[in-house]
Structures are given as structure tokens and as C-alpha cells.
C-alpha atoms as a PDB file:
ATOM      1  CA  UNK A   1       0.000   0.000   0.000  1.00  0.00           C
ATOM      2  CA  UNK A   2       1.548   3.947  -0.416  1.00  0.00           C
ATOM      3  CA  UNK A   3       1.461   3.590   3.388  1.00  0.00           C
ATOM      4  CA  UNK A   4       3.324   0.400   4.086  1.00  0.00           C
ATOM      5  CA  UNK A   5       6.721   0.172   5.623  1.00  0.00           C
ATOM      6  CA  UNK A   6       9.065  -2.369   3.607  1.00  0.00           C
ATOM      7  CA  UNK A   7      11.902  -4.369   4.664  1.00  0.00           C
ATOM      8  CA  UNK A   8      14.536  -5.341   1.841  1.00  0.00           C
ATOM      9  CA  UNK A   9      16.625  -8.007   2.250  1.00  0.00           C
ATOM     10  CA  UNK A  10      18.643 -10.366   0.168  1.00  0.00           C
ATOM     11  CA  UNK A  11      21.507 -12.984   1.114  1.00  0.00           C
ATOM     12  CA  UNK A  12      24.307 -11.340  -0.696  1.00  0.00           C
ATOM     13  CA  UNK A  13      26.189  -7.685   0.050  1.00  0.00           C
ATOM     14  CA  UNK A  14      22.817  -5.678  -0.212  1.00  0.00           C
ATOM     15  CA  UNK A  15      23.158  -5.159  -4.098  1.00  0.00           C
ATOM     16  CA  UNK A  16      19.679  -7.087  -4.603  1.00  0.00           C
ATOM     17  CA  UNK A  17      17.523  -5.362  -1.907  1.00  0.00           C
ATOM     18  CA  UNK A  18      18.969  -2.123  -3.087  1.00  0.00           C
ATOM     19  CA  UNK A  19      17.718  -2.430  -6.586  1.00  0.00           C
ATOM     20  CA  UNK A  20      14.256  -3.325  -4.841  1.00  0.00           C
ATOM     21  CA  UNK A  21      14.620  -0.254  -2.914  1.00  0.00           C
ATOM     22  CA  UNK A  22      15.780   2.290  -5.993  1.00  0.00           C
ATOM     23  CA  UNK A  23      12.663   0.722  -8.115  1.00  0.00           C
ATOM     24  CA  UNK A  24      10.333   1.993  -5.373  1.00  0.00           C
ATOM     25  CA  UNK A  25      12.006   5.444  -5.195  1.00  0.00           C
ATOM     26  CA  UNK A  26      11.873   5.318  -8.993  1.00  0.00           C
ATOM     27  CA  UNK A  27       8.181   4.614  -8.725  1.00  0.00           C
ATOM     28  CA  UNK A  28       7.478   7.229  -6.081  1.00  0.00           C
ATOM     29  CA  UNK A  29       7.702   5.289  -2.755  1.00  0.00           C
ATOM     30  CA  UNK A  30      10.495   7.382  -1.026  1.00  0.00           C
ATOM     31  CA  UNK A  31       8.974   6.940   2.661  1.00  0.00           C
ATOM     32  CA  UNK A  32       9.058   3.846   4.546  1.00  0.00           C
ATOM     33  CA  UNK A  33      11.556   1.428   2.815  1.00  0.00           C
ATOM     34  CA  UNK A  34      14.591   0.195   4.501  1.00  0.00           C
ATOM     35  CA  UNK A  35      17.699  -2.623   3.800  1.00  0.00           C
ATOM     36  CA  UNK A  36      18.016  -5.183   6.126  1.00  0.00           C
ATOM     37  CA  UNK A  37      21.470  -4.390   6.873  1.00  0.00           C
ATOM     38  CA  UNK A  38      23.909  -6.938   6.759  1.00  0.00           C
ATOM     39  CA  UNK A  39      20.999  -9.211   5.157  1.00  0.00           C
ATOM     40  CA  UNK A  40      20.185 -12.659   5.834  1.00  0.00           C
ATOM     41  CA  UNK A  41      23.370 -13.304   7.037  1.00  0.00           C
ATOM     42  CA  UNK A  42      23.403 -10.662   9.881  1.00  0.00           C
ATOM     43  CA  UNK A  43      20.001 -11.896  10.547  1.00  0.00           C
ATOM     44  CA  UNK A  44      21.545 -15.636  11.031  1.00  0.00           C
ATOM     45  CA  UNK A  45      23.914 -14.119  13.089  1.00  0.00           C
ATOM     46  CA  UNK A  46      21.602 -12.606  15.504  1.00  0.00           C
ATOM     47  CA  UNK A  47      19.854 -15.693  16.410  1.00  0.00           C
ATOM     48  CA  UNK A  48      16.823 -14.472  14.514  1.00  0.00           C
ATOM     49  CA  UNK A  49      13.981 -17.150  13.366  1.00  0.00           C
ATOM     50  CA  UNK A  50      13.466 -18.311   9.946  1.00  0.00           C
ATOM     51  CA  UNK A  51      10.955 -19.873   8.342  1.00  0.00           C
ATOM     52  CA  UNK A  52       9.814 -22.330   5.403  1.00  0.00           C
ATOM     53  CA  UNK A  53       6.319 -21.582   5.652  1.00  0.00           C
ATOM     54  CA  UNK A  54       4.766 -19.950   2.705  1.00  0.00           C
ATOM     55  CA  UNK A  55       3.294 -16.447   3.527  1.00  0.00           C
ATOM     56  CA  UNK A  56      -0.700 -15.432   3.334  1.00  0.00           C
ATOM     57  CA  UNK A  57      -0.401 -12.481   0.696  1.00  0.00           C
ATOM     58  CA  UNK A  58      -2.416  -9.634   0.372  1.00  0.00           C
ATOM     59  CA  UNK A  59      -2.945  -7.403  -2.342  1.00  0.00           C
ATOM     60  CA  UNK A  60      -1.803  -4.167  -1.850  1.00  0.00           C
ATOM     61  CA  UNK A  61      -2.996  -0.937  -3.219  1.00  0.00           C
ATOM     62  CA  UNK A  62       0.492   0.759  -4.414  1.00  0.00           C
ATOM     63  CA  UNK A  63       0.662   2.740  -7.227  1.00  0.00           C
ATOM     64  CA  UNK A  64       3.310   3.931  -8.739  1.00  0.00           C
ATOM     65  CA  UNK A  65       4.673   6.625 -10.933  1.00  0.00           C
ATOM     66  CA  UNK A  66       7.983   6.361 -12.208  1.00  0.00           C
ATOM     67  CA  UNK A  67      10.160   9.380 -12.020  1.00  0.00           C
ATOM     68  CA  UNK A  68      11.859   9.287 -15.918  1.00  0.00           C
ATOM     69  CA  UNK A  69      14.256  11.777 -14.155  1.00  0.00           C
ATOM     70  CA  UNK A  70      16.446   9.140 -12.516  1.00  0.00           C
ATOM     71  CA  UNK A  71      16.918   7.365 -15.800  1.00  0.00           C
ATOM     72  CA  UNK A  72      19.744   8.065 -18.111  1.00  0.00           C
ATOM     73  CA  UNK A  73      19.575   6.348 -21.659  1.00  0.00           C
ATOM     74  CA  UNK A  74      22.310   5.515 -23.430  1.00  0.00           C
ATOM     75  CA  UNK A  75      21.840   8.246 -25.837  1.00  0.00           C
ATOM     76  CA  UNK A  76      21.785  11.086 -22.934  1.00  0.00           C
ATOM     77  CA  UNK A  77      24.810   9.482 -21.265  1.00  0.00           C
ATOM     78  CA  UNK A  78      26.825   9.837 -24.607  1.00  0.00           C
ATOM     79  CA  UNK A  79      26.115  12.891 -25.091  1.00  0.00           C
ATOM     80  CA  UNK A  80      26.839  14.080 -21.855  1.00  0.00           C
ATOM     81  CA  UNK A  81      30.305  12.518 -21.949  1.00  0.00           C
ATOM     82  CA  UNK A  82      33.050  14.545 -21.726  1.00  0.00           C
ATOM     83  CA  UNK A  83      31.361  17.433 -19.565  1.00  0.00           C
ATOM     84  CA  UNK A  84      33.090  18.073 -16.667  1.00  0.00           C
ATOM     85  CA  UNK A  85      30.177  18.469 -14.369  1.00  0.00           C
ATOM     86  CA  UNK A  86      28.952  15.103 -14.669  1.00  0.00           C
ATOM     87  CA  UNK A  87      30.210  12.051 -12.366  1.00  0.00           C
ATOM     88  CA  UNK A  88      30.026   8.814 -14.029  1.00  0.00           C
ATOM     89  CA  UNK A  89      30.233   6.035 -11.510  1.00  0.00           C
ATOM     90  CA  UNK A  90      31.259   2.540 -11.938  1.00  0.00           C
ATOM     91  CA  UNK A  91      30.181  -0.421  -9.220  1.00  0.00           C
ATOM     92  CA  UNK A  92      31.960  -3.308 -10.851  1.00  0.00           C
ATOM     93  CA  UNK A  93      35.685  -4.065  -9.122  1.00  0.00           C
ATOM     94  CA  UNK A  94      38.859  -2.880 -10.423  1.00  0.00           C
ATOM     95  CA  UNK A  95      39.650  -5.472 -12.296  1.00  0.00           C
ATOM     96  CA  UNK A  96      36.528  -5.519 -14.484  1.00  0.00           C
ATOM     97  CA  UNK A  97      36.756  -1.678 -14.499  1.00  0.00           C
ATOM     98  CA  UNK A  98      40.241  -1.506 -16.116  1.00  0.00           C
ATOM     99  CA  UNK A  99      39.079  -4.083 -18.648  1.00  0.00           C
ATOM    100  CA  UNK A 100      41.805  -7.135 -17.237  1.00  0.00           C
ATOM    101  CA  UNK A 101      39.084  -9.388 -16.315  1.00  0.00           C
ATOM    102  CA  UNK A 102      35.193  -9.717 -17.860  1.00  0.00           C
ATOM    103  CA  UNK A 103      33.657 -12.457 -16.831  1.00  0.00           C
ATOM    104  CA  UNK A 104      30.037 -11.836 -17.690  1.00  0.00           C
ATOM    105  CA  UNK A 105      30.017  -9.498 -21.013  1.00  0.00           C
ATOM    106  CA  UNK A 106      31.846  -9.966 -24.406  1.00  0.00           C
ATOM    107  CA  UNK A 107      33.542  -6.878 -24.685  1.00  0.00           C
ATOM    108  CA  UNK A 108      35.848  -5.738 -21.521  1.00  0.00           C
ATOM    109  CA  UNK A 109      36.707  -2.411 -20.100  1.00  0.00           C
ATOM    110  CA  UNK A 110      34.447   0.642 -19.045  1.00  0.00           C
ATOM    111  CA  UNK A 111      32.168   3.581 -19.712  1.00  0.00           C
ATOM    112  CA  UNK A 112      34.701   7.028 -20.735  1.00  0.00           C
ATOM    113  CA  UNK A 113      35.336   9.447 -17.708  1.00  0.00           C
ATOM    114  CA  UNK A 114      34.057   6.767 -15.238  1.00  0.00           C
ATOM    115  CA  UNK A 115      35.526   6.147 -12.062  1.00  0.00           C
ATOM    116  CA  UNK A 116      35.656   2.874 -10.329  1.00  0.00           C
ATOM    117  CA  UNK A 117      33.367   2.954  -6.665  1.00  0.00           C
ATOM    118  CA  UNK A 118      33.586  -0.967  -6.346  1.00  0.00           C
ATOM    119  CA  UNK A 119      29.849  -1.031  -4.968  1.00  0.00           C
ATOM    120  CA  UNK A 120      31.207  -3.996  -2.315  1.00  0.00           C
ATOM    121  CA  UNK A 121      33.819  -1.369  -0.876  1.00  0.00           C
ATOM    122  CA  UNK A 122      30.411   0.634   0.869  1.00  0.00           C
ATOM    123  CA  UNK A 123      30.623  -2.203   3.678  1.00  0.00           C
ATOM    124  CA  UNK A 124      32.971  -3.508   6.413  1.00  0.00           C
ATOM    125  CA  UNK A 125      34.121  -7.276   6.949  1.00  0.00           C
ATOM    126  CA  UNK A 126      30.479  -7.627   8.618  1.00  0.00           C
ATOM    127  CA  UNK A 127      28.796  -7.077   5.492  1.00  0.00           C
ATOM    128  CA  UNK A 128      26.957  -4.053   6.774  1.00  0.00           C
ATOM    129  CA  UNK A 129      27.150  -0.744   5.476  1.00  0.00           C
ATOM    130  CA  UNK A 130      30.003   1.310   6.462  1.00  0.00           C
ATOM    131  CA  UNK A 131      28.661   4.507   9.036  1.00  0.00           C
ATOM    132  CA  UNK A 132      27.272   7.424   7.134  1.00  0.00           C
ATOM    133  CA  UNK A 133      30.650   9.460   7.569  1.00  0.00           C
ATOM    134  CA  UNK A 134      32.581   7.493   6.234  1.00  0.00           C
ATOM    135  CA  UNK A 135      30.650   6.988   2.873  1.00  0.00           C
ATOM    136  CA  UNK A 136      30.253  10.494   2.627  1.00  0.00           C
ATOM    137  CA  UNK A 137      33.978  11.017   2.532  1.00  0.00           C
ATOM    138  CA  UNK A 138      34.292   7.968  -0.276  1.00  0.00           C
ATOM    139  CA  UNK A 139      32.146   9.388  -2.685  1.00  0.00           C
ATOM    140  CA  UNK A 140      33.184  12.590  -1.813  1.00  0.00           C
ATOM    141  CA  UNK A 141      36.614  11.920  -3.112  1.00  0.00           C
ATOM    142  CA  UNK A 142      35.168  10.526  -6.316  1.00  0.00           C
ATOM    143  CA  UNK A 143      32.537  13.549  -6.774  1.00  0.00           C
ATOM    144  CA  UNK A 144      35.790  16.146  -5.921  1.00  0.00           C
ATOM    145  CA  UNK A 145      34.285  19.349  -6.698  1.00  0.00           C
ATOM    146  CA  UNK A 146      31.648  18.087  -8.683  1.00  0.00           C
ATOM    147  CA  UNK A 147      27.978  18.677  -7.705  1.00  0.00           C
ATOM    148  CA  UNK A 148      26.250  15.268  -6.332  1.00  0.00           C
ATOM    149  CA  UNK A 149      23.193  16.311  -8.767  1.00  0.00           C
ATOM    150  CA  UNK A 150      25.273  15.250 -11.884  1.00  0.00           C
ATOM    151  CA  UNK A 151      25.981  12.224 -10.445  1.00  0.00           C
ATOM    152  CA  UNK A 152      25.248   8.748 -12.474  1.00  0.00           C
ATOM    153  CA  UNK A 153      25.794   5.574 -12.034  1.00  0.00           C
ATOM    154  CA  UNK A 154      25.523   2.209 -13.480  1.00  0.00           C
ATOM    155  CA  UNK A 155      27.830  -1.158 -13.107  1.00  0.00           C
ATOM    156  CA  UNK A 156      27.454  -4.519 -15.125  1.00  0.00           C
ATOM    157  CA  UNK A 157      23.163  -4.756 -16.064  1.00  0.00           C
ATOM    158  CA  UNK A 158      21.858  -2.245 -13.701  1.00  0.00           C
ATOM    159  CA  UNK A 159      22.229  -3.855  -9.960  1.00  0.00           C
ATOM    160  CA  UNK A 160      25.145  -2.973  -8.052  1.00  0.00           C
ATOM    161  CA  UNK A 161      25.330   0.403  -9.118  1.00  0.00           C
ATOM    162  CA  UNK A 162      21.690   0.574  -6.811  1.00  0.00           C
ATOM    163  CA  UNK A 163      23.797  -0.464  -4.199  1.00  0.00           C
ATOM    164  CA  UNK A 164      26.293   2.810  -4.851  1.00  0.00           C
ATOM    165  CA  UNK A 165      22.831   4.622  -5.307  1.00  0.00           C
ATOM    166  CA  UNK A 166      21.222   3.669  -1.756  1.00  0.00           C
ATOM    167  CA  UNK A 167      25.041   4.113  -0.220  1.00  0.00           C
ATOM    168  CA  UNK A 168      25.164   7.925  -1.339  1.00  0.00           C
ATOM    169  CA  UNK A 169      22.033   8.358   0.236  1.00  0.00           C
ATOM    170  CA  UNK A 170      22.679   6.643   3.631  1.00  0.00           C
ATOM    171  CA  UNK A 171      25.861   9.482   3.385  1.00  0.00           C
ATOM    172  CA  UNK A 172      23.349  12.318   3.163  1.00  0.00           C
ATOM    173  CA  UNK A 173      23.369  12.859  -0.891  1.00  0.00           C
ATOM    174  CA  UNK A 174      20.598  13.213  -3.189  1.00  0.00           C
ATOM    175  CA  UNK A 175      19.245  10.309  -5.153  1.00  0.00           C
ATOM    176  CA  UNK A 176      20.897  10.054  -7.768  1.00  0.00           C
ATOM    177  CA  UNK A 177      20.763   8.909 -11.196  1.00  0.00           C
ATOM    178  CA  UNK A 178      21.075   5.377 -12.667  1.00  0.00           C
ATOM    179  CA  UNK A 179      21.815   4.103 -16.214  1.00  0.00           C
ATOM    180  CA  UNK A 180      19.869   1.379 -16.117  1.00  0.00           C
ATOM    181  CA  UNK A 181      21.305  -0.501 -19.091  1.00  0.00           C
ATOM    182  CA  UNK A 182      24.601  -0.176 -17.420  1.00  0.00           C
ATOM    183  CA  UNK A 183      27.880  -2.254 -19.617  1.00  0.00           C
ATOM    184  CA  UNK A 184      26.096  -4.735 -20.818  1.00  0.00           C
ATOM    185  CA  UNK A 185      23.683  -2.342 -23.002  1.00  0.00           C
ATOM    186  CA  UNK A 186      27.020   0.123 -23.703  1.00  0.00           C
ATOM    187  CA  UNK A 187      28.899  -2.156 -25.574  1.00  0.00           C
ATOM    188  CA  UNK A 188      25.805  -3.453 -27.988  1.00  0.00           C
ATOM    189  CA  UNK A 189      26.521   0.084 -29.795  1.00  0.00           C
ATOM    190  CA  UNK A 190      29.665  -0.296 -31.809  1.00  0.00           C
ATOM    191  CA  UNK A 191      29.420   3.841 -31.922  1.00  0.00           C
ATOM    192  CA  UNK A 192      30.012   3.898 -28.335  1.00  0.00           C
ATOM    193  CA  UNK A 193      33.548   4.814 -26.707  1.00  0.00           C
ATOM    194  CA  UNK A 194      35.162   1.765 -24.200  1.00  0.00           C
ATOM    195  CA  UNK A 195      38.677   2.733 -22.178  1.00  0.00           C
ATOM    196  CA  UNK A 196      40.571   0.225 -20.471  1.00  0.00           C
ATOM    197  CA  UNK A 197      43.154   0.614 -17.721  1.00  0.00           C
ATOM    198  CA  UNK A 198      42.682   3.405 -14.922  1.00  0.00           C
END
């Protein structure tokens, strides 16, 4: 319902839950959704119950309206390349961001004028997210002067990098913007521009 408080959880580093919690946002619920934090695993690890049973559902009465303003296409990413206000943001490790490894796509390397924010690097050993201070002084070294409004970012097909998103906004930043279509859609366009290396 538009008045329901949701609980995201997954049982890997958040990346899954946050995409649940970014398509909300992107569909107007901005109130009332949270990430289990640490997941299933901190969950486990705090004695909690589980259970096998399969839940009594109940419609709900959400409805959504998806905000087209958090979506970057393709075609508005490439032409925004190159301008120095915009920070391009890339969740995938270093390796696959300097194009030495690609495990998943054909084509290897990364986005122009990216810079790497391995998405896993937003949380300690634990698997929970690092305190709010000290993600705001991560992505503030990758935003530099740059305003946090210019700010996209995608990874691999769209996941991780709404990990990055919902870490920015546990560090007090706006929400920002995602290409969706992230590598995997970039490098279908021979036209577009791949760099390897840092």
C-alpha cells in the first residue's frame, strides 16, 4: 500500500535489496523502505527465526509513478560525456573496471570518464554498510568538486550500481541517477567509446 513500511533483504552484500529499494524510489515510494542491513546473514547471526512456511499475501494498493528523471539512456549518457560536471560512476571491481578481467560481457573495459566505486567497498568485513561518515567522505573523493546532482551511475546490467545509489544516500546525498542498461547495453553500440586501464 503507499502507506506500508518495507523491509529489503537479500543474502548477498545488499546489491539485490537495493535495486528493490531504488525501483520503489523510482516509482514514487520514497517513505518507509529500509535494507536489512547486513541481510540474511546478519540476521543468522543474531539468532533471529526463519521460516519455510509460505506467507498469506495480500494485495496491496500501491501505485506507482515512475520518475523518468532518474533514468539516463544511453543516448543522454553519450552525449553528456566529456562534460566536466557530470560524475560517471562505476560499481563493478577494479579489475573488471580496467578491462583485465570480464567475466560476464563480451567486450571488456568501461564507460569514458568513469571512475571505479567498487559497490562492495560501501561495507565492512560484517557485510553491513560502512557509518554514514565514512561513505560520505568515499564518494566525496570521487565527486571532488563536482555537484552530487550530476551524479550517475551504473555497473554490469543495472544492480550494483543501486547499491552505490542507496550508499550515497545513507551518506546524506541526493538520489541520484542510474543508467539502467549499465555495460552490458554500452557495448551493444559499436558507436560507443570503451577505455581500459585506470
Amino acid at each position: 500500500n503507499q502507506d506500508s513500511d518495507i523491509v529489503l533483504y537479500d543474502d548477498a552484500p545488499g546489491a539485490f535489496a537495493a535495486r528493490g529499494w531504488w525501483l520503489l524510489a523510482w516509482l514514487g515510494k520514497r517513505d518507509g523502505v529500509y535494507l536489512l542491513d547486513g541481510g540474511l546473514k546478519a540476521w543468522h547471526a543474531a539468532g533471529q527465526k526463519l521460516s519455510l512456511d509460505v506467507p498469506d499475501v495480500q494485495k496491496g494498493a500501491f501505485a506507482g509513478h515512475a520518475d523518468e528523471s532518474l533514468l539516463v539512456s544511453a543516448e543522454a549518457l553519450q552525449a553528456r560525456l566529456g562534460q566536466p560536471e557530470m560524475t560517471l560512476i562505476d560499481a563493478r571491481a577494479e579489475p573488471r573496471f580496467r578491462g583485465e578481467v570480464e567475466p560476464i560481457d563480451p567486450v571488456a573495459g568501461h564507460i569514458p570518464g568513469a571512475v571505479c566505486a567498487a559497490f562492495n567497498e560501501n561495507l565492512g568485513p560484517d557485510s553491513r554498510f560502512l557509518p554514514a561518515a565514512q561513505l560520505k567522505q568515499r564518494f566525496a573523493a570521487k565527486l571532488e568538486d563536482r555537484s552530487p546532482d550530476d551524479l550517475v551511475a551504473y555497473c554490469g546490467s543495472g544492480v550494483t550500481a543501486c547499491q552505490n545509489l542507496f550508499a550515497l544516500s545513507l551518506a546524506g546525498y541526493p538520489l541520484g541517477k542510474l543508467y539502467a542498461g549499465s555495460w552490458s547495453e554500452w557495448i551493444t553500440d559499436p558507436t560507443h567509446e570503451i577505455t581500459t586501464g585506470a
